[in-house]
C-alpha atoms as a PDB file:
ATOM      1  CA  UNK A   1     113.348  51.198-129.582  1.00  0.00           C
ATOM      2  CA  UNK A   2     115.033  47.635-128.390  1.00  0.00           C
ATOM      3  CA  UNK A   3     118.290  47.110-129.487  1.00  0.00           C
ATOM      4  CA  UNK A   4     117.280  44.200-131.940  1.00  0.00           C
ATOM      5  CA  UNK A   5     114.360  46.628-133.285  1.00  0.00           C
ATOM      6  CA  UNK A   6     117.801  48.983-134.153  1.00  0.00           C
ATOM      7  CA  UNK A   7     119.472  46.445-135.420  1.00  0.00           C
ATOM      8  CA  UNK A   8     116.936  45.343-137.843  1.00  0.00           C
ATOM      9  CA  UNK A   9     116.229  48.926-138.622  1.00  0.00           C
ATOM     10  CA  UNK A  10     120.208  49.793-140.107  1.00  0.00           C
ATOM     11  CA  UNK A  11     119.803  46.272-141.793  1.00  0.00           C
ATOM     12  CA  UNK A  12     116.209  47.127-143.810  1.00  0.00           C
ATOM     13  CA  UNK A  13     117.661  50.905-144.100  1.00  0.00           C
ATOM     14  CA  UNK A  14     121.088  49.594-145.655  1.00  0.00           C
ATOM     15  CA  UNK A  15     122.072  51.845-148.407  1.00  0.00           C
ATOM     16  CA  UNK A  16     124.136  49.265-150.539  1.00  0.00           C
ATOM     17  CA  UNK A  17     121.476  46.550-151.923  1.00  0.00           C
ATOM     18  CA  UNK A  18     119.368  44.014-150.092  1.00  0.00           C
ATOM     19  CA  UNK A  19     121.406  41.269-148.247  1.00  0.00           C
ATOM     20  CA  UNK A  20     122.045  37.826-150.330  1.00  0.00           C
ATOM     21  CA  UNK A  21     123.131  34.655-149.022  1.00  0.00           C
ATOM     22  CA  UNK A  22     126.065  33.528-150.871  1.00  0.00           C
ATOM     23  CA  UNK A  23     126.303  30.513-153.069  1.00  0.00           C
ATOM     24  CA  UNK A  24     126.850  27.354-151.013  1.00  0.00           C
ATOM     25  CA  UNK A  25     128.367  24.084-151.908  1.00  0.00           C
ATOM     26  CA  UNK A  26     126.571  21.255-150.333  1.00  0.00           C
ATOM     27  CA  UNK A  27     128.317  18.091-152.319  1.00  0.00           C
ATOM     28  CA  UNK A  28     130.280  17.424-148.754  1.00  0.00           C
ATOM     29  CA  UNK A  29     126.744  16.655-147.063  1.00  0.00           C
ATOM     30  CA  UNK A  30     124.900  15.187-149.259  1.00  0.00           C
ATOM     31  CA  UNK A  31     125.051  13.062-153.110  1.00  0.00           C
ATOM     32  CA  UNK A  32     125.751   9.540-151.447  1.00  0.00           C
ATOM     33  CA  UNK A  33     124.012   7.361-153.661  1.00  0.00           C
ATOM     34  CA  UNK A  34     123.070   4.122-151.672  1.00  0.00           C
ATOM     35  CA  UNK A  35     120.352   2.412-152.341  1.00  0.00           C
ATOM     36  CA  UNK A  36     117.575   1.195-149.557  1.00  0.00           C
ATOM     37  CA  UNK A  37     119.125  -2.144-149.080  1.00  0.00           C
ATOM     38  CA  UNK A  38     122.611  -0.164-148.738  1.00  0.00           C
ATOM     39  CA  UNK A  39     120.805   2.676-146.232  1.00  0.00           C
ATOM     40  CA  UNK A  40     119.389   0.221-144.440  1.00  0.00           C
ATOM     41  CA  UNK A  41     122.722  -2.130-144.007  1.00  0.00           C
ATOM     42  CA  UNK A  42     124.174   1.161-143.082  1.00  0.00           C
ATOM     43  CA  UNK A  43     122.009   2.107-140.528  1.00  0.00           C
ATOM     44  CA  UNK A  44     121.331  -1.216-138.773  1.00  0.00           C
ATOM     45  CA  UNK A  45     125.375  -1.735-138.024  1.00  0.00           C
ATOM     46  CA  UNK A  46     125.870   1.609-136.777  1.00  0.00           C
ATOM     47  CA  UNK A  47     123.024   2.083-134.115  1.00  0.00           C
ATOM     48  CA  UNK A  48     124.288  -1.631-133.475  1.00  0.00           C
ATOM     49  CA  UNK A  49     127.518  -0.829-132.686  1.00  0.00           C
ATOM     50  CA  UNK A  50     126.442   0.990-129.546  1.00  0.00           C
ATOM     51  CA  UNK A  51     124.057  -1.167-127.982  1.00  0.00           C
ATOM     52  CA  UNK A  52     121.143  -0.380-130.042  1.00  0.00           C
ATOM     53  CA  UNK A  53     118.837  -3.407-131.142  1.00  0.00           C
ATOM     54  CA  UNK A  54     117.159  -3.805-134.672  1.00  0.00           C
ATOM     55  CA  UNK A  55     114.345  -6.000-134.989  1.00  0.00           C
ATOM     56  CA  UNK A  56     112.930  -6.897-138.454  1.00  0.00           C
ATOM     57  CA  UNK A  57     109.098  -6.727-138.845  1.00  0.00           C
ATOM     58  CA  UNK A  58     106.802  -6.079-141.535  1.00  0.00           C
ATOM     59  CA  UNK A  59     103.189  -3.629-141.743  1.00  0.00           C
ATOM     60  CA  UNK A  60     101.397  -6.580-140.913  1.00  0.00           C
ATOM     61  CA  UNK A  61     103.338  -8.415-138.025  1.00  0.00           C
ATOM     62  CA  UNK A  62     104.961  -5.755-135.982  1.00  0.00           C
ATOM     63  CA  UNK A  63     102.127  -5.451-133.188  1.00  0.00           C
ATOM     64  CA  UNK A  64     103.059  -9.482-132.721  1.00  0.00           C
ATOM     65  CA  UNK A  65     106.108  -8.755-132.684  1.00  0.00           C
ATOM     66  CA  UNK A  66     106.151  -5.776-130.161  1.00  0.00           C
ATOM     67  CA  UNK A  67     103.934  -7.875-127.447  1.00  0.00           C
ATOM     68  CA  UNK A  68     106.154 -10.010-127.877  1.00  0.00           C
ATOM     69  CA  UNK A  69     109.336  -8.169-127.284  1.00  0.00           C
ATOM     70  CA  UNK A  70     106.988  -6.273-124.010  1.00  0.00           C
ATOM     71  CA  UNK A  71     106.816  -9.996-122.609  1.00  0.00           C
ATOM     72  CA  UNK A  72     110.731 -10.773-123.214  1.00  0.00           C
ATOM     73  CA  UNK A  73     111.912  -7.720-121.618  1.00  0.00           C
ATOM     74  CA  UNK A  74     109.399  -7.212-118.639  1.00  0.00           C
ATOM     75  CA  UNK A  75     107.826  -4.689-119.603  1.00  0.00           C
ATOM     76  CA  UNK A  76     104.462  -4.314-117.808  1.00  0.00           C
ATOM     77  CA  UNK A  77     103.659  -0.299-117.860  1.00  0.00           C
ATOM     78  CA  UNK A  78     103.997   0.980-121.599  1.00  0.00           C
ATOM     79  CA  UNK A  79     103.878   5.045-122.310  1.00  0.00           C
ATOM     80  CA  UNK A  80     102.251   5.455-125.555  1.00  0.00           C
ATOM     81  CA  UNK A  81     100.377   7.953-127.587  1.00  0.00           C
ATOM     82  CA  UNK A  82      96.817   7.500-128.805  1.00  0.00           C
ATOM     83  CA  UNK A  83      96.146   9.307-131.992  1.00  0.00           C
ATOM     84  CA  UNK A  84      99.567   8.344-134.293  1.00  0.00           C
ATOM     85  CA  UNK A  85      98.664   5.272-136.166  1.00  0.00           C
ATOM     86  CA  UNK A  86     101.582   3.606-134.301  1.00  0.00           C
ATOM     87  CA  UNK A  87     100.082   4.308-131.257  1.00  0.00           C
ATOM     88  CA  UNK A  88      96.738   3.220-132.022  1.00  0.00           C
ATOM     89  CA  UNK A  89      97.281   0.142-133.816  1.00  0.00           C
ATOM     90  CA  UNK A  90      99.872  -0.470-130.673  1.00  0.00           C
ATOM     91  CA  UNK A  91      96.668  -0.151-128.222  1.00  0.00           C
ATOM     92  CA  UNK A  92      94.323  -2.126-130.024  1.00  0.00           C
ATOM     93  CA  UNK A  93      96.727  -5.473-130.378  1.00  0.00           C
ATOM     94  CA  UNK A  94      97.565  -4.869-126.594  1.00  0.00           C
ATOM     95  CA  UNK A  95      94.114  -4.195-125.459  1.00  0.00           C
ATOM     96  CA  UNK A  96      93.594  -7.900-123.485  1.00  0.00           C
ATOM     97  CA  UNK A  97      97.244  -8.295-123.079  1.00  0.00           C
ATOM     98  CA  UNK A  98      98.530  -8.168-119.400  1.00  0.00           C
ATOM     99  CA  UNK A  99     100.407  -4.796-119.977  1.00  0.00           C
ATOM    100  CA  UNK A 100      99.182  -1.368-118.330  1.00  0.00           C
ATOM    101  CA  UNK A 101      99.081   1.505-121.020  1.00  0.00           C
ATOM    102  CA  UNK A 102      99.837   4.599-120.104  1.00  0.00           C
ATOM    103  CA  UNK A 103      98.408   8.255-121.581  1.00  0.00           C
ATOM    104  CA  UNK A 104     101.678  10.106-122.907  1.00  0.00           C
ATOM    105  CA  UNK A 105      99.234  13.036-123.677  1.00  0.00           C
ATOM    106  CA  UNK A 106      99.018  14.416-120.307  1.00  0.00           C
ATOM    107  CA  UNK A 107     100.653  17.414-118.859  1.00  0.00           C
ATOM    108  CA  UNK A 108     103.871  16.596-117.112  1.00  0.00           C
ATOM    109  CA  UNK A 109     103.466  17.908-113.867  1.00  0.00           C
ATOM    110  CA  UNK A 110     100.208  14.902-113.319  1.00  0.00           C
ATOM    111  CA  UNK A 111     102.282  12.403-113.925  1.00  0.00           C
ATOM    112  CA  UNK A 112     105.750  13.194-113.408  1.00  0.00           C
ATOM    113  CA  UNK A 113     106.509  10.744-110.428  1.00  0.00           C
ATOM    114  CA  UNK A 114     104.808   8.079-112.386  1.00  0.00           C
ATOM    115  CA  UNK A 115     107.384   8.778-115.550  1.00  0.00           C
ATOM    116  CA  UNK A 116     110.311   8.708-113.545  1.00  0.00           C
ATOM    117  CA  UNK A 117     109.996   5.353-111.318  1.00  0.00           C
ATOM    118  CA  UNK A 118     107.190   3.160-112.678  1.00  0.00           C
ATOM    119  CA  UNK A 119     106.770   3.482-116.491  1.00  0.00           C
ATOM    120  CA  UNK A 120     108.902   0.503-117.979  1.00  0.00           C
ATOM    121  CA  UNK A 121     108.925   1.352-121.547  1.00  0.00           C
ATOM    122  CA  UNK A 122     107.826   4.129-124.074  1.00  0.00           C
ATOM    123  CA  UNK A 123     106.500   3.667-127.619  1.00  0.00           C
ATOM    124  CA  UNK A 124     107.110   6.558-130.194  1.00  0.00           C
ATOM    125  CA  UNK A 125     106.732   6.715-133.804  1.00  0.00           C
ATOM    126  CA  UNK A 126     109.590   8.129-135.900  1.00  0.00           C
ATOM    127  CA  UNK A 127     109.662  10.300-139.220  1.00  0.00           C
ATOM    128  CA  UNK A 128     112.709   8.058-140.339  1.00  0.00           C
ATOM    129  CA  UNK A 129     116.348   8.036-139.999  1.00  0.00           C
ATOM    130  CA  UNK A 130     119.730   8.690-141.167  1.00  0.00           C
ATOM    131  CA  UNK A 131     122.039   6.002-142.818  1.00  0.00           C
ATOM    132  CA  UNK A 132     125.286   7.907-142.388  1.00  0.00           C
ATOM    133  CA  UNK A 133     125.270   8.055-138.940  1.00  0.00           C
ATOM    134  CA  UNK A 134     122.441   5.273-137.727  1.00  0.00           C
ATOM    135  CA  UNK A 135     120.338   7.688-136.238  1.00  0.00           C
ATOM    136  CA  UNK A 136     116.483   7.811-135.844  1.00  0.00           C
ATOM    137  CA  UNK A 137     115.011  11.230-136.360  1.00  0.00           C
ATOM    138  CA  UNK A 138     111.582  12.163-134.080  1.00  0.00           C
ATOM    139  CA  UNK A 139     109.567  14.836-134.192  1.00  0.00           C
ATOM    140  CA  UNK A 140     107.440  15.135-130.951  1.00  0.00           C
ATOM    141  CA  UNK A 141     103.865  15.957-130.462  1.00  0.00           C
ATOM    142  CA  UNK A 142     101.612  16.507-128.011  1.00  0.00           C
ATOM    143  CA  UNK A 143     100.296  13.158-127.994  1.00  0.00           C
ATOM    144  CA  UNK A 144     103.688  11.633-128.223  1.00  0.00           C
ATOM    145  CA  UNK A 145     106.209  14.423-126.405  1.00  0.00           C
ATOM    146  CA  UNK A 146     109.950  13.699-126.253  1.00  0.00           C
ATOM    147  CA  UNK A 147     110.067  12.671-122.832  1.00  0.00           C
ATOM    148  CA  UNK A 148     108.209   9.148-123.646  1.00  0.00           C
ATOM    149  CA  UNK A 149     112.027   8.697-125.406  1.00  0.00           C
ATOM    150  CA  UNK A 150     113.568   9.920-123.039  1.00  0.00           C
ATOM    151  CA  UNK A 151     112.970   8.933-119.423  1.00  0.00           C
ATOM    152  CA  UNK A 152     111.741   5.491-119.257  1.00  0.00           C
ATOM    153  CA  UNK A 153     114.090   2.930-119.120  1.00  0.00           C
ATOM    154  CA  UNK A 154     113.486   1.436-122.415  1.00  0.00           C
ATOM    155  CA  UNK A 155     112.362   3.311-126.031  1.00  0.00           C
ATOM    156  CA  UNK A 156     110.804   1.693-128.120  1.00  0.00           C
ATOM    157  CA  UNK A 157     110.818   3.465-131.817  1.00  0.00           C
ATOM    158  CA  UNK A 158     108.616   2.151-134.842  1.00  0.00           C
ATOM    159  CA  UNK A 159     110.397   2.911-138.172  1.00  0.00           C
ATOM    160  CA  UNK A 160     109.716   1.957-141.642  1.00  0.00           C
ATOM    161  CA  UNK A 161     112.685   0.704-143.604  1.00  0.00           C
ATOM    162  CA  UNK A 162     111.748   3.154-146.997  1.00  0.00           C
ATOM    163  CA  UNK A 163     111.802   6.470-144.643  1.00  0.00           C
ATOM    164  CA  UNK A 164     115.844   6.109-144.108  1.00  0.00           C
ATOM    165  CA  UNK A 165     117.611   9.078-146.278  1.00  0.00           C
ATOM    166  CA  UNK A 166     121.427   8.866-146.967  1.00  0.00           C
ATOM    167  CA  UNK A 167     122.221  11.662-144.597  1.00  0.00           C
ATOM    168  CA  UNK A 168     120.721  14.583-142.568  1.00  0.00           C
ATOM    169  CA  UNK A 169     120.777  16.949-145.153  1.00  0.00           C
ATOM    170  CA  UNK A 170     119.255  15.067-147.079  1.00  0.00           C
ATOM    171  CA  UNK A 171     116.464  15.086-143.859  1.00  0.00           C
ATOM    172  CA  UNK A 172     116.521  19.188-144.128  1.00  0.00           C
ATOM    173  CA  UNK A 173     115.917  19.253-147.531  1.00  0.00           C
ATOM    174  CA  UNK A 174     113.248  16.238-148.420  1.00  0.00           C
ATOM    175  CA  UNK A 175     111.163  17.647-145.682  1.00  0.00           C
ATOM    176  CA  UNK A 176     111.387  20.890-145.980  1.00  0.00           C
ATOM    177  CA  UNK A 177     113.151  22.377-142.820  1.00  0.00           C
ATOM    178  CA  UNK A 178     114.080  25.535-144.501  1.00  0.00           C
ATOM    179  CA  UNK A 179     110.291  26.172-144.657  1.00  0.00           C
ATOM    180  CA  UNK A 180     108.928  25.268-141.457  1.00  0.00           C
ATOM    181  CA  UNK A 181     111.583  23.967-139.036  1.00  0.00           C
ATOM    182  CA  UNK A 182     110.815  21.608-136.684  1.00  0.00           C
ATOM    183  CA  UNK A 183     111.270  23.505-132.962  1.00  0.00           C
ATOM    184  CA  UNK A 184     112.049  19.977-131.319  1.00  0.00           C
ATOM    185  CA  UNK A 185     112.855  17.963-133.646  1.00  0.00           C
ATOM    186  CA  UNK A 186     115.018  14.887-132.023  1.00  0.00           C
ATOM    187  CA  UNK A 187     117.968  13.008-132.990  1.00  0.00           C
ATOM    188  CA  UNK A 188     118.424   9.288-131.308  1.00  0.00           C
ATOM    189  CA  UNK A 189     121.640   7.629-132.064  1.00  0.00           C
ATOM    190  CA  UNK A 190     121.605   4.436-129.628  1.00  0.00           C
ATOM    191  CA  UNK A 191     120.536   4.217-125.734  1.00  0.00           C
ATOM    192  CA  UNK A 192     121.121   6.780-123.781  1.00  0.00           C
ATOM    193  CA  UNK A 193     125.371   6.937-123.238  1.00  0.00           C
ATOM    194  CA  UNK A 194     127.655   9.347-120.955  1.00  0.00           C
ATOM    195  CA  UNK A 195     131.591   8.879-120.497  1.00  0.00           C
ATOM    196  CA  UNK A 196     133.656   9.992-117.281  1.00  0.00           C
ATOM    197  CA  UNK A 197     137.139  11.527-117.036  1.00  0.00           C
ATOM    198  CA  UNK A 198     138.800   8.168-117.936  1.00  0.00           C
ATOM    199  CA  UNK A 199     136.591   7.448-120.955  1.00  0.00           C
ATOM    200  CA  UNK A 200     134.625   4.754-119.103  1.00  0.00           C
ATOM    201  CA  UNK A 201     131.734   4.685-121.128  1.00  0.00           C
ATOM    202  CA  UNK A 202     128.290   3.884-119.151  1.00  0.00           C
ATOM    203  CA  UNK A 203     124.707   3.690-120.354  1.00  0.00           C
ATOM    204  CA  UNK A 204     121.508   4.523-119.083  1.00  0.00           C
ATOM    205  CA  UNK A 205     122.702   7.459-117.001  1.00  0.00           C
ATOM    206  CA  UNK A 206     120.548   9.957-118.350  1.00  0.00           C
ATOM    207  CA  UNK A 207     118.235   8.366-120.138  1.00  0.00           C
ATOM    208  CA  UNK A 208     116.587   4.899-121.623  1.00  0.00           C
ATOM    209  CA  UNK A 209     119.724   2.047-120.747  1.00  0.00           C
ATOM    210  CA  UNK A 210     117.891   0.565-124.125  1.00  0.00           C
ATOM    211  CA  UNK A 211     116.700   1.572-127.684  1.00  0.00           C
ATOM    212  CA  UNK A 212     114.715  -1.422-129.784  1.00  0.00           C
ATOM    213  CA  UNK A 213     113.930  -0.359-133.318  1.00  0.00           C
ATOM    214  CA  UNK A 214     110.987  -2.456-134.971  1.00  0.00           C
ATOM    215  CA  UNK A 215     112.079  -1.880-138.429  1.00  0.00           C
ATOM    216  CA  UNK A 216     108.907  -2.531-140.528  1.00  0.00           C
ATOM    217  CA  UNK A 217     109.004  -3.924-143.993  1.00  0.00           C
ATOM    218  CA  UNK A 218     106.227  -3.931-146.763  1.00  0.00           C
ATOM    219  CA  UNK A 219     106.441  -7.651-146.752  1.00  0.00           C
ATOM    220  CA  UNK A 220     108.863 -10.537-145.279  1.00  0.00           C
ATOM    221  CA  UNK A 221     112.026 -10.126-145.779  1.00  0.00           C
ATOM    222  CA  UNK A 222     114.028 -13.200-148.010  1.00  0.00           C
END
């Protein structure tokens, strides 16, 4: 018998009662009350603050808007997805454009080198984000695996402006962690950012030097 196996066994043989979790209070992380418009404000001027960049779209409009962003920052090789509705509806607007789309489905090891030094951008979805602390949250897939946010220069994340909850526990709980957790889920607070001995802070080090968020509305936005 393993030593977990014995440890388990004293736990299930216990002679004083099953084990309870106590009573928790949650108030701290939770019960903020802001509205979308409030969540939204929230969000926007805190992924902001360090160096992220918002830009206001709607269902309709934000394929226009994302060629056009690919044209304004250069970007000719674009890692994508192909069965997320993002990434579809991304492919078929940039179908005749003059931008090379790259399969994001493939095993790492065939296109590795091509990740690392020639993919200019990568397009994920997100599952929403967190007002509190203006961070995105991403759950990968196989047809859109982390490292598309991670290792090209620029991320590009797709998020609609009604998915934004007022904090992560409020994530954990409207989605149901506690019953089937998420083994990689991510969290994306701004462009990838590391700090030396002195504080200097630098970005891009270890990751995307940019983060562009097409926030999507229902309709235009007054």
């Amino acid at each position: 018998m393993s030593a977990r196996d014995a440890i388990l066994k004293r736990l299930r043989e216990r002679t004083d009662g099953a084990l309870n979790a106590p009573d928790s209070d949650f108030s701290v992380v939770t019960g903020r009350g802001w509205s979308i418009g409030e969540r939204l404000e929230r969000f926007e001027r805190l992924i902001t603050s360090v160096h992220g960049e918002v830009i206001h779209t709607t269902h309709d409009n934000w394929t226009v808007d994302l060629a056009e962003l690919l044209h304004a920052k250069g970007v000719h090789r674009l890692a994508l997805g192909r069965e997320h509705p993002v990434a579809a509806e991304a492919r078929s607007a940039l179908d005749a454009r003059d931008v090379v789309l790259l399969d994001a489905d493939r095993d790492i090891e065939s296109w590795q080198q091509e990740q690392f030094e020639s993919t200019d951008a990568g397009l994920t979805s997100t599952r929403g984000a967190i007002a509190e602390t203006g961070s995105l949250w991403l759950w990968p897939t196989p047809d859109e695996p982390r490292l598309i946010s991670l290792v090209p220069p620029i991320h590009i994340a797709v998020l609609d402006a009604d998915t934004i909850e007022d904090t992560f526990f409020d994530v954990i709980e409207a989605h149901g962690w506690a019953d089937g957790m998420p083994t990689n889920a991510l969290l994306v607070s701004g462009p990838s950012k590391t700090a030396d001995i002195e504080q200097t802070l630098a970005y891009g080090v270890h990751g995307p030097r940019e983060l562009v968020v097409l926030v999507r509305h229902a309709e235009e936005r007054k």
